[in-house]
Protein backbone atom coordinates (compact mmCIF):
# COMPACT_ATOMS: atom_id res chain seq x y z
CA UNK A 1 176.62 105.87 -46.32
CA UNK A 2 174.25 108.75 -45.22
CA UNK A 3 174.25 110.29 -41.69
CA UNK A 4 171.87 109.44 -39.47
CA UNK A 5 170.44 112.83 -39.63
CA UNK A 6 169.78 112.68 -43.00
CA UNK A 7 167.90 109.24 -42.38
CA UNK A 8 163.89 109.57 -42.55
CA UNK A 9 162.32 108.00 -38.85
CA UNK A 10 161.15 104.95 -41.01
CA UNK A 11 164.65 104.45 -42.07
CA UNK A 12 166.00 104.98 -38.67
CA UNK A 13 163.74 102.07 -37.29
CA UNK A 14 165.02 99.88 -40.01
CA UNK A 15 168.75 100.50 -39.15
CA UNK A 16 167.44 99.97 -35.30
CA UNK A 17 166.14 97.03 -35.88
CA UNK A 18 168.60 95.06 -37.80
CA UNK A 19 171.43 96.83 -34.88
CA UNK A 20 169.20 95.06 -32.11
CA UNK A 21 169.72 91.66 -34.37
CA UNK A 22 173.35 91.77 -34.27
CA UNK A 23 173.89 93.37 -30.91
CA UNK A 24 171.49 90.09 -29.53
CA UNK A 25 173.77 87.93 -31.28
CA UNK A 26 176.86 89.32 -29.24
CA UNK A 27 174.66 89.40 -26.13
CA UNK A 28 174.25 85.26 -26.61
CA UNK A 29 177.81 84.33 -26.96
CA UNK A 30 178.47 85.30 -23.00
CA UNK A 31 181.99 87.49 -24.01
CA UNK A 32 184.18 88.92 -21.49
CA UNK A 33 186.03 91.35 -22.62
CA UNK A 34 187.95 94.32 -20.73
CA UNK A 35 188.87 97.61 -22.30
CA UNK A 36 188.83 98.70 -18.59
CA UNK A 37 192.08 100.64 -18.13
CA UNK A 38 195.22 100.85 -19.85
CA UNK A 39 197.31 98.00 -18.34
CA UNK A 40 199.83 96.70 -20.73
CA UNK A 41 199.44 93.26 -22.73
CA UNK A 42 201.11 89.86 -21.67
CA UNK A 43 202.75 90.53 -24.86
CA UNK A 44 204.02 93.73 -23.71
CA UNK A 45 205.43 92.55 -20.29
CA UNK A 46 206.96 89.65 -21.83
CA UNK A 47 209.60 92.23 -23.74
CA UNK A 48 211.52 93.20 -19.91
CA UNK A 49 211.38 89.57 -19.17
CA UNK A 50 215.33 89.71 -19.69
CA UNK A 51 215.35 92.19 -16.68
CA UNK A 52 215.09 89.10 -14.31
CA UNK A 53 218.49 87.97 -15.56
CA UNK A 54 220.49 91.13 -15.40
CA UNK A 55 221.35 90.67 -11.38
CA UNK A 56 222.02 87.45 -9.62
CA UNK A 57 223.59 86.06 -6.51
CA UNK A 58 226.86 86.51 -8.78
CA UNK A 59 226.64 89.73 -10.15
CA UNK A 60 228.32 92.83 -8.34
CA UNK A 61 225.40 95.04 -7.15
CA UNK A 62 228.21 97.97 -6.23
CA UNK A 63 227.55 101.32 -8.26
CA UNK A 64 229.96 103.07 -9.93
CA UNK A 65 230.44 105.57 -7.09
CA UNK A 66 231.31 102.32 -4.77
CA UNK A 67 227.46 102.44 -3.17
CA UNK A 68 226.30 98.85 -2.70
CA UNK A 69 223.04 98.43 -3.30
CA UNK A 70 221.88 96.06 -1.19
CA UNK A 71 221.97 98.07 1.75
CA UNK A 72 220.78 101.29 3.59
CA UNK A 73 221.70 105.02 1.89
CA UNK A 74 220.88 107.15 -1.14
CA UNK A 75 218.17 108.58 0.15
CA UNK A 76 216.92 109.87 -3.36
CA UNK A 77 218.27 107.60 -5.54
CA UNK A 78 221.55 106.20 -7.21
CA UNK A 79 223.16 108.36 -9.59
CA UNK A 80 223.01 105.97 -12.59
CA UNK A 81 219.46 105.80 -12.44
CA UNK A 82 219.20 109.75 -12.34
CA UNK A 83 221.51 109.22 -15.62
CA UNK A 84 219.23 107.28 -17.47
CA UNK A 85 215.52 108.92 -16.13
CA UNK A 86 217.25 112.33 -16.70
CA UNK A 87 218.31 111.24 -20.45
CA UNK A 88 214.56 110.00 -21.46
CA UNK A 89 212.68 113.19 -19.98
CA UNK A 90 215.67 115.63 -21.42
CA UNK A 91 216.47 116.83 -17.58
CA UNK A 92 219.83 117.16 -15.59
CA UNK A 93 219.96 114.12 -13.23
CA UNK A 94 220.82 117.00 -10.53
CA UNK A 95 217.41 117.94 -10.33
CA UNK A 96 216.06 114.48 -10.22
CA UNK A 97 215.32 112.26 -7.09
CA UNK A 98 214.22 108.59 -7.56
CA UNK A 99 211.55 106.84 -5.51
CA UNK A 100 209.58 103.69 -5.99
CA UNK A 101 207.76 101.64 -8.59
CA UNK A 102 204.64 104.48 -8.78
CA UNK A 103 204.67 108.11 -9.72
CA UNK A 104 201.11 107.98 -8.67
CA UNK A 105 202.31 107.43 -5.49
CA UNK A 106 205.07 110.69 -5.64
CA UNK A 107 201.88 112.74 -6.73
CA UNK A 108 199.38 111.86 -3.77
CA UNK A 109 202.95 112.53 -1.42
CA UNK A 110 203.52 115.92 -3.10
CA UNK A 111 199.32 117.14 -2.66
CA UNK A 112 200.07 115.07 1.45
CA UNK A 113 203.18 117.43 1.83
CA UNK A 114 201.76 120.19 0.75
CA UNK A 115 198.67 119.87 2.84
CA UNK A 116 200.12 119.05 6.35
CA UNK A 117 203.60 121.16 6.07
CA UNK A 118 203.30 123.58 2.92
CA UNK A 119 205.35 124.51 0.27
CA UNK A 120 208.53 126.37 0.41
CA UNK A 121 207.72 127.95 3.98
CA UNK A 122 204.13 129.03 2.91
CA UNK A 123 200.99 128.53 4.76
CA UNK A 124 199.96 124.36 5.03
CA UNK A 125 196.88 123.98 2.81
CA UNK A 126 194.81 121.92 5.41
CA UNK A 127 194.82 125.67 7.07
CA UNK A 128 193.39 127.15 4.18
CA UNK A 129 190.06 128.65 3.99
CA UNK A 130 190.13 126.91 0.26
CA UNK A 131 192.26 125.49 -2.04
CA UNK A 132 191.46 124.65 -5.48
CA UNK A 133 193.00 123.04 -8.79
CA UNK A 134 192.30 123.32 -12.23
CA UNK A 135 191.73 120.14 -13.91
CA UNK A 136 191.75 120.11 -17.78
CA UNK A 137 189.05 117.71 -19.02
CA UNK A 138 188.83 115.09 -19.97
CA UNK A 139 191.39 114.04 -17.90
CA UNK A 140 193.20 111.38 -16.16
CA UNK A 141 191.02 110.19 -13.17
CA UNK A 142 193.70 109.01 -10.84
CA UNK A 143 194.88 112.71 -10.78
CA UNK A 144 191.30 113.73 -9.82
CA UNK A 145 191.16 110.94 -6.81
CA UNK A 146 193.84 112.66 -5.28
CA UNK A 147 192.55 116.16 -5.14
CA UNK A 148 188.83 114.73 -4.23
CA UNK A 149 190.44 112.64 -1.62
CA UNK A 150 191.91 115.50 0.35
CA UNK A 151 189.13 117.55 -0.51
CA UNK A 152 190.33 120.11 -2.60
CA UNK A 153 188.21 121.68 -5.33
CA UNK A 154 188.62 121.07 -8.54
CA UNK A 155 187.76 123.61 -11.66
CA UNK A 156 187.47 122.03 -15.09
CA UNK A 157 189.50 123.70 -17.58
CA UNK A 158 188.65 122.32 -21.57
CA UNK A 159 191.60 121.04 -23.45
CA UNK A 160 192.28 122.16 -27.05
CA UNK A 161 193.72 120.69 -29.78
CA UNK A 162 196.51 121.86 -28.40
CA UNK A 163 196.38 121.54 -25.08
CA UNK A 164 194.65 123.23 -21.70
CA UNK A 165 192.80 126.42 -22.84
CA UNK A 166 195.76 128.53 -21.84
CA UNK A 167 193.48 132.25 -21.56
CA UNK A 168 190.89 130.30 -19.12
CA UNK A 169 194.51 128.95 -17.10
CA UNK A 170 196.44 132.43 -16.94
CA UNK A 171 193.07 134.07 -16.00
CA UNK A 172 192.25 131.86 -12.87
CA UNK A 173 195.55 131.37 -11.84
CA UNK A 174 196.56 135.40 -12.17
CA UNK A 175 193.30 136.89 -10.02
CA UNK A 176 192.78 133.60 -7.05
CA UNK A 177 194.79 132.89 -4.65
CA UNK A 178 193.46 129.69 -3.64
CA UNK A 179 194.39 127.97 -7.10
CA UNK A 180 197.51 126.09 -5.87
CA UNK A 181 197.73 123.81 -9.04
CA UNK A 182 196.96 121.82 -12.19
CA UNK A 183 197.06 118.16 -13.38
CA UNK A 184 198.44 117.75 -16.87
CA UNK A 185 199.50 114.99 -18.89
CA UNK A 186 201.51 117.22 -21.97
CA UNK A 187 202.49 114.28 -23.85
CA UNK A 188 199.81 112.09 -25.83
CA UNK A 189 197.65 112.95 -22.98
CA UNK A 190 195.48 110.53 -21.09
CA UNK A 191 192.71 110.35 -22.67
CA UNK A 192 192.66 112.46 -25.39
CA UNK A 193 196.39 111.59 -26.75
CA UNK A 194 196.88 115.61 -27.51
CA UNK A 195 200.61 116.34 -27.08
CA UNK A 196 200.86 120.02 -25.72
CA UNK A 197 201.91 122.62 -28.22
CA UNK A 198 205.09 124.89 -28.41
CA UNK A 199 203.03 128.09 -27.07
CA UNK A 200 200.63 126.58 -24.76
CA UNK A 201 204.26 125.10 -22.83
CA UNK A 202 206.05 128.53 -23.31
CA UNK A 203 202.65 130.12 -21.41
CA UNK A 204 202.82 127.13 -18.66
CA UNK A 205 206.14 128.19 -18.22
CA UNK A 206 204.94 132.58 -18.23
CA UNK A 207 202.03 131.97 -15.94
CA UNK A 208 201.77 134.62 -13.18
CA UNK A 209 200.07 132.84 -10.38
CA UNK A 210 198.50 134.79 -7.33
CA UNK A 211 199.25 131.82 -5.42
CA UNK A 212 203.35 131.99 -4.21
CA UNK A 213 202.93 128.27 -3.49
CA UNK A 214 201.27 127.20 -7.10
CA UNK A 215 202.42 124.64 -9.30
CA UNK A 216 202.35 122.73 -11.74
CA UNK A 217 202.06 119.06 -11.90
CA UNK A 218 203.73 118.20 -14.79
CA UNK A 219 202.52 113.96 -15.23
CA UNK A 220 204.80 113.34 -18.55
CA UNK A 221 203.87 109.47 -18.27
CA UNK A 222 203.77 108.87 -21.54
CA UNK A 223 206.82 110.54 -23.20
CA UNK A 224 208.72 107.62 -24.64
CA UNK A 225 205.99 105.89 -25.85
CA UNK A 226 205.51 106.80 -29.60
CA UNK A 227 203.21 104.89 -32.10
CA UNK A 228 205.53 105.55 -34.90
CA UNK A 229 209.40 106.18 -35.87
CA UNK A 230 208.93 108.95 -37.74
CA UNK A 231 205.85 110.83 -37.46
CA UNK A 232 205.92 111.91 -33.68
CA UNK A 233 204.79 114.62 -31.33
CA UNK A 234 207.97 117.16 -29.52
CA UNK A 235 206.97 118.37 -26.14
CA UNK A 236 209.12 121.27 -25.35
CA UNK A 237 210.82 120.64 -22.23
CA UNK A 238 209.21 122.07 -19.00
CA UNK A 239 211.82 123.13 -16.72
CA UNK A 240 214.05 124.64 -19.00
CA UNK A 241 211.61 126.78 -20.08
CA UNK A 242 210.29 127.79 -16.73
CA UNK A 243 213.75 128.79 -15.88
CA UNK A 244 214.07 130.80 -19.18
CA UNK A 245 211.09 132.38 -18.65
CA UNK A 246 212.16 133.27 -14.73
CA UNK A 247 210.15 130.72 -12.95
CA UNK A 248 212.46 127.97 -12.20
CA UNK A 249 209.95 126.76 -8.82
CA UNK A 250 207.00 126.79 -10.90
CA UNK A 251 206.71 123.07 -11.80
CA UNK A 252 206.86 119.04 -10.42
CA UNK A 253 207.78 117.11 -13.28
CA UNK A 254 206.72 113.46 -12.87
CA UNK A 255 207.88 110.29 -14.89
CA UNK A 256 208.16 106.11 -14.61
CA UNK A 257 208.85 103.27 -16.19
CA UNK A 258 205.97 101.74 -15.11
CA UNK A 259 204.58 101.05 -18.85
CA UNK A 260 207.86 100.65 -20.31
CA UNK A 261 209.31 97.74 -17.88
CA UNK A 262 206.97 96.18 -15.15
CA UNK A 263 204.01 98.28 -14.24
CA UNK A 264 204.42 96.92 -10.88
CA UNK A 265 208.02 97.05 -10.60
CA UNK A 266 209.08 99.99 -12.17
CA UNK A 267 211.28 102.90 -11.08
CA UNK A 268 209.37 106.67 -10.89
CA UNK A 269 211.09 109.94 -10.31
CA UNK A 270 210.38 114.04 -9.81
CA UNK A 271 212.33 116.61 -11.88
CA UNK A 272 211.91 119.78 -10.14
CA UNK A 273 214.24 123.19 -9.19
CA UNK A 274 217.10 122.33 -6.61
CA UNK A 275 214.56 124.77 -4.11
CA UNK A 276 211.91 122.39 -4.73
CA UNK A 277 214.11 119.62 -4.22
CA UNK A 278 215.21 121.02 -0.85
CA UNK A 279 211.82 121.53 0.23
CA UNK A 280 210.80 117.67 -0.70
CA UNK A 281 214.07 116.12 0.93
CA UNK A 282 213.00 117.78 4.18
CA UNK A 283 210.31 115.35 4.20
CA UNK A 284 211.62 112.62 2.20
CA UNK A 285 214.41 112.00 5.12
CA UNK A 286 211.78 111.41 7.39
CA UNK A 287 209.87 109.03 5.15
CA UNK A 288 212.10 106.74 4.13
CA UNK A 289 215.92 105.91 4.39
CA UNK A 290 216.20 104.95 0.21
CA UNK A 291 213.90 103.45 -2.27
CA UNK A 292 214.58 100.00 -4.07
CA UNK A 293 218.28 100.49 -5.22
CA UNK A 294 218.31 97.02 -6.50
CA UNK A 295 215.86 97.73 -8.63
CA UNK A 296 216.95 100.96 -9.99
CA UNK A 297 220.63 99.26 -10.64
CA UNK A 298 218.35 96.43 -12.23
CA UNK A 299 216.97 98.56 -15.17
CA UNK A 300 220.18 100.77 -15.35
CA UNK A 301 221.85 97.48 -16.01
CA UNK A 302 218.77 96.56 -18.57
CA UNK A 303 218.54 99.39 -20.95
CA UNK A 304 222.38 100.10 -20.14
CA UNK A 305 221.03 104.36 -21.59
CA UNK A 306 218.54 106.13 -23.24
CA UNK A 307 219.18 104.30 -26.70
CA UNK A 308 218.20 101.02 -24.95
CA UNK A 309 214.98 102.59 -23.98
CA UNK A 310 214.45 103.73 -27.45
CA UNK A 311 215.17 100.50 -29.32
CA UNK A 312 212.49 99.07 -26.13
CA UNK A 313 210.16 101.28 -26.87
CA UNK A 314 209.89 100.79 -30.38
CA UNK A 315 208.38 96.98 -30.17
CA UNK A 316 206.02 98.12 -27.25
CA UNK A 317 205.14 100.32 -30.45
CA UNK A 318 205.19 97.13 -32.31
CA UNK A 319 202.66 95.29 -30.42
CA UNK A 320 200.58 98.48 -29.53
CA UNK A 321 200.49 100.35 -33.40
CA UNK A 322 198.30 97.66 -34.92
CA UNK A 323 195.82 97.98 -32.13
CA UNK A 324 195.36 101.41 -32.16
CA UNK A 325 194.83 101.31 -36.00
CA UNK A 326 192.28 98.41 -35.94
CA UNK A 327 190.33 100.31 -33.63
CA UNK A 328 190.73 104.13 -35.67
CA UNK A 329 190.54 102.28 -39.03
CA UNK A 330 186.77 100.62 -37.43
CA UNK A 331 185.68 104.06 -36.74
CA UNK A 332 186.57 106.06 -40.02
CA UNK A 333 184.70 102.49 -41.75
CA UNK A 334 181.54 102.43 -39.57
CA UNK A 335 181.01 105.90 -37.98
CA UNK A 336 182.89 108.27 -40.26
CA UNK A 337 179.85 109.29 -42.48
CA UNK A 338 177.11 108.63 -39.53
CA UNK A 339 177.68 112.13 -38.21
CA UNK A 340 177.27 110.46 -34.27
CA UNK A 341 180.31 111.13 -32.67
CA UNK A 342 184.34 112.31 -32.93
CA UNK A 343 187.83 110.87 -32.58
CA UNK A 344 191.24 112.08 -32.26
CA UNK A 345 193.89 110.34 -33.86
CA UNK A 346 197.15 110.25 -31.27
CA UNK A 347 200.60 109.39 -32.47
CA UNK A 348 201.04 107.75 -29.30
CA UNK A 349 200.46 107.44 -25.24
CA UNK A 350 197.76 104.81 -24.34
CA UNK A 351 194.33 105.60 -25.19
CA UNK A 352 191.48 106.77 -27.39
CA UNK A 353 188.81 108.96 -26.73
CA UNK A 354 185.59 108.56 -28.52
CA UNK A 355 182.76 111.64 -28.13
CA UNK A 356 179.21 110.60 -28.58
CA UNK A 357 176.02 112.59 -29.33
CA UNK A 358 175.38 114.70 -26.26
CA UNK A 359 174.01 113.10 -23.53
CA UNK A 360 175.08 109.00 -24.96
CA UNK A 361 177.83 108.09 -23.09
CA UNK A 362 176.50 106.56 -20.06
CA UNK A 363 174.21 104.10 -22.17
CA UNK A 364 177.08 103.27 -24.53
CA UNK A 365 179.22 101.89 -22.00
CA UNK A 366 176.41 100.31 -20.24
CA UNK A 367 175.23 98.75 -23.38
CA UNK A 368 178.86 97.36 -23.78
CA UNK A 369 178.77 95.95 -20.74
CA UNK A 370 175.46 93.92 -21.30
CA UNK A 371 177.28 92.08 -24.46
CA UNK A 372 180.30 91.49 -21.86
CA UNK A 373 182.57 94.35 -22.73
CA UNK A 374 183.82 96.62 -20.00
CA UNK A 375 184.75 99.39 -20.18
CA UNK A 376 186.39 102.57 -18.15
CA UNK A 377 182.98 104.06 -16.71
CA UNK A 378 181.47 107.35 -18.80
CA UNK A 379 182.73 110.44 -17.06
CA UNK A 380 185.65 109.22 -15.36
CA UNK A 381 187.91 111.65 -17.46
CA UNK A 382 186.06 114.02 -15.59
CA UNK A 383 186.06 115.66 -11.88
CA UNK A 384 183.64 113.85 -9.58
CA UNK A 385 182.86 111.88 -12.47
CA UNK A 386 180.82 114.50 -13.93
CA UNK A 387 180.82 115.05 -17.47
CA UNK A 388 178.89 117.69 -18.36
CA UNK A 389 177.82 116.49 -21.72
CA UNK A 390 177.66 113.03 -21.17
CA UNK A 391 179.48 112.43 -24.26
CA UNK A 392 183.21 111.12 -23.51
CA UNK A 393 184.28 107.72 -23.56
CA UNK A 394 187.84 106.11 -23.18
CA UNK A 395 188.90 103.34 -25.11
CA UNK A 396 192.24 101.48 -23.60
CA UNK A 397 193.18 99.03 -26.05
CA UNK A 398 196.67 97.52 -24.39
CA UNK A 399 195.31 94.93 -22.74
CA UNK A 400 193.19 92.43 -25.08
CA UNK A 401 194.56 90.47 -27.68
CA UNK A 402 194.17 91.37 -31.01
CA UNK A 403 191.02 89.02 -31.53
CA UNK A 404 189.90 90.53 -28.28
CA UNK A 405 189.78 93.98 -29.17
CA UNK A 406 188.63 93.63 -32.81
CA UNK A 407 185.49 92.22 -31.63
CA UNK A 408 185.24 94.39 -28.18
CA UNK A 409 185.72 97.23 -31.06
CA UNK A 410 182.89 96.07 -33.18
CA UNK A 411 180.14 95.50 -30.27
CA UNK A 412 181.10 99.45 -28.87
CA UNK A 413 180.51 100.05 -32.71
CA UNK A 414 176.85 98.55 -32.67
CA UNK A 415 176.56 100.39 -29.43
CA UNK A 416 176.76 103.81 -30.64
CA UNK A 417 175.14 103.11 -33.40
CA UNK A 418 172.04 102.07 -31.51
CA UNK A 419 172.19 104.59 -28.87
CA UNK A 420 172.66 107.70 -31.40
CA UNK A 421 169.83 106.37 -33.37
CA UNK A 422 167.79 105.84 -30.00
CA UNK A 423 168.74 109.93 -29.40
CA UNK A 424 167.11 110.70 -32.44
CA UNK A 425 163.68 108.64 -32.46
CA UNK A 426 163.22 109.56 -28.83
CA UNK A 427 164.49 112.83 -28.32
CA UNK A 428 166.91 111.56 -25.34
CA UNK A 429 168.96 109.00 -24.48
């Protein structure tokens, strides 16, 4: 098939035409389909079911150091739990404190902390004149809510093929003080599915901030979850390096289970420098006397180690793989000669990212919605919301069924299609 750009207008308005025909026809069946956000399948949650059996009114709920778990204590978590979190994201459970179900939640505490008391001793933030973040784009929203929210300014910083454009990064963060941080999401990254390179981690963990209290929020939420056996992405591990490199306070590394058990009942945790770990205790004591130790002995008990989170892992693969194909496989079929957008491919994590024509990705996603598929709004990945170019657009295809998502996948097909042809007849979108 020829390009659209190659297409004569009289051609275009043929191909318009018979797109409007089929795009009516979805717009009559009344569909309601969500490619919304990336919330694991029924099928998905079904595979921890057997976590509901591991503990009952029988079992012994006493940890190996004697510390039952049914009452007060720990305050940062029981040490078989470090075990196992410290095995799956390759850190020593000494630097590791547990919390609750949400590593969101550990994020918006550590940006809280940091603006009412400081970090390490240094100045509060909410006494700042400014304090701003870098944000590499497109990006995972929930990260930019919690800067907006406290009202910290965020910079856009483009990611790479692989990863944050590390010159832009050491540049800001060498020559202003007020940059106290940046989001990133190294592994199969949310949206994009880009796994950080070897380099662009060894300069993360050289960076020579003006700020004393910078760091780095280090989201590695998807670093278990592989498409494949074989053919994966290695993420160099953060801390180490920072410590190599002489920077052992320079990064928060964040982690849960929350799409590898129950979303809603999972266990998070921070991996950070024993000085970092100091400085978040001091609060941490006041907070709270321990997090859900039940629940922590409940998936040590589970996935018994690391292996059992592997072996896991590889049927949420199962279910996921064949989703993530159907919907790649449906691009490189209907889009790959029409010269109206790009994809990456990921080898993992939870999303794709489709780029439009300039300008296109607002009235995609709008279009979807009239034939009743929803999707995560155009320039969410961004700060503010605010994408520049108009032109990125996430796909999440956990959630639907197969049947679902083939047909969600086909309609958002017939959408760009209409709306890059639209660009080209009219000029704009």
């Amino acid at each position: 098939m020829r390009s659209y750009q190659e297409m004569t207008k009289e051609e275009l308005q043929q191909e318009k035409k018979a797109l409007e025909a089929e795009y009516k026809k979805f717009q009559n069946r009344g569909l309601q389909l969500d490619m919304s956000r990336g919330k694991p399948s029924q099928e998905q949650l079904d595979l921890s079911m057997g976590m509901m059996d591991v503990l009952g009114s029988g079992v012994d709920l006493t940890c190996d150091d004697g510390t039952d778990c049914r009452n007060y204590g720990v305050l940062d978590g029981i040490y078989e739990a470090k075990e196992l979190i410290g095995d799956m994201i390759e850190c020593n459970p000494a630097n590791i404190i547990i919390y609750g179900n949400s590593s969101l939640n550990i994020m918006y505490d550590t940006i809280s902390r940091s603006m009412t008391h400081g970090v390490m001793g240094n100045t509060p933030w909410c006494k700042l004149d400014s304090v701003k973040f870098l944000c590499p784009v497109p990006g995972y929203d929930r990260h930019f809510a919690i800067t907006e929210y406290f009202g910290i300014e965020m910079i856009p910083v483009p990611m790479l093929s692989t990863g944050p454009d590390m010159e832009l990064v050491e540049q800001l963060v060498s020559t202003d003080e007020a940059i106290k941080g940046i989001w990133c999401v190294p592994k199969y990254s949310n949206p994009q599915g880009i796994t950080y390179s070897d380099e662009t981690v060894r300069r993360f963990a050289r960076l020579k901030p003006a700020a004393k209290d910078f760091r780095i929020y280090w989201d590695n939420a998807y670093c278990v979850h592989h498409l494949y056996d074989l053919d994966q992405d290695h993420l160099i591990e953060i801390l180490a390096e920072c410590k190599r490199a002489g920077n052992p306070d320079l990064v928060y590394k964040f982690c849960s289970t929350s799409k590898i058990s129950f979303p809603g009942s999972g266990v998070s945790a921070i991996a950070t420098s024993l000085n970092n770990l100091e400085d978040i205790r001091k609060q941490l004591k006041i907070q709270t006397i321990g997090h859900d130790k039940v629940n922590q002995l409940r998936h040590v008990r589970f996935f018994k180690n690391v292996h059992g989170i592997t072996e896991h892992m590889r049927r949420h693969a199962d279910s996921m793989r064949p989703k993530f194909e159907m919907i790649l496989d449906t691009f490189e079929r209907e889009l790959g000669d029409l010269a109206v957008g790009s994809w990456y491919k990921p080898k993992g994590g939870y999303f794709i990212t489709y780029e439009t024509l300039e300008g296109c990705a607002k009235k995609v996603v709008a279009r979807a919605k009239k034939a009743g598929v929803v999707m995560t709004p155009a320039g969410a990945p961004f700060p503010y919301g605010k994408d520049p170019k108009d032109s990125v657009i996430r796909i999440s295809p956990s959630y639907p069924n197969m049947e679902e998502l083939t047909l969600a996948t086909q309609i958002f097909v017939v959408c760009v299609k209409l709306v890059s042809i639209e660009k080209m007849l009219d000029g704009v979108c």
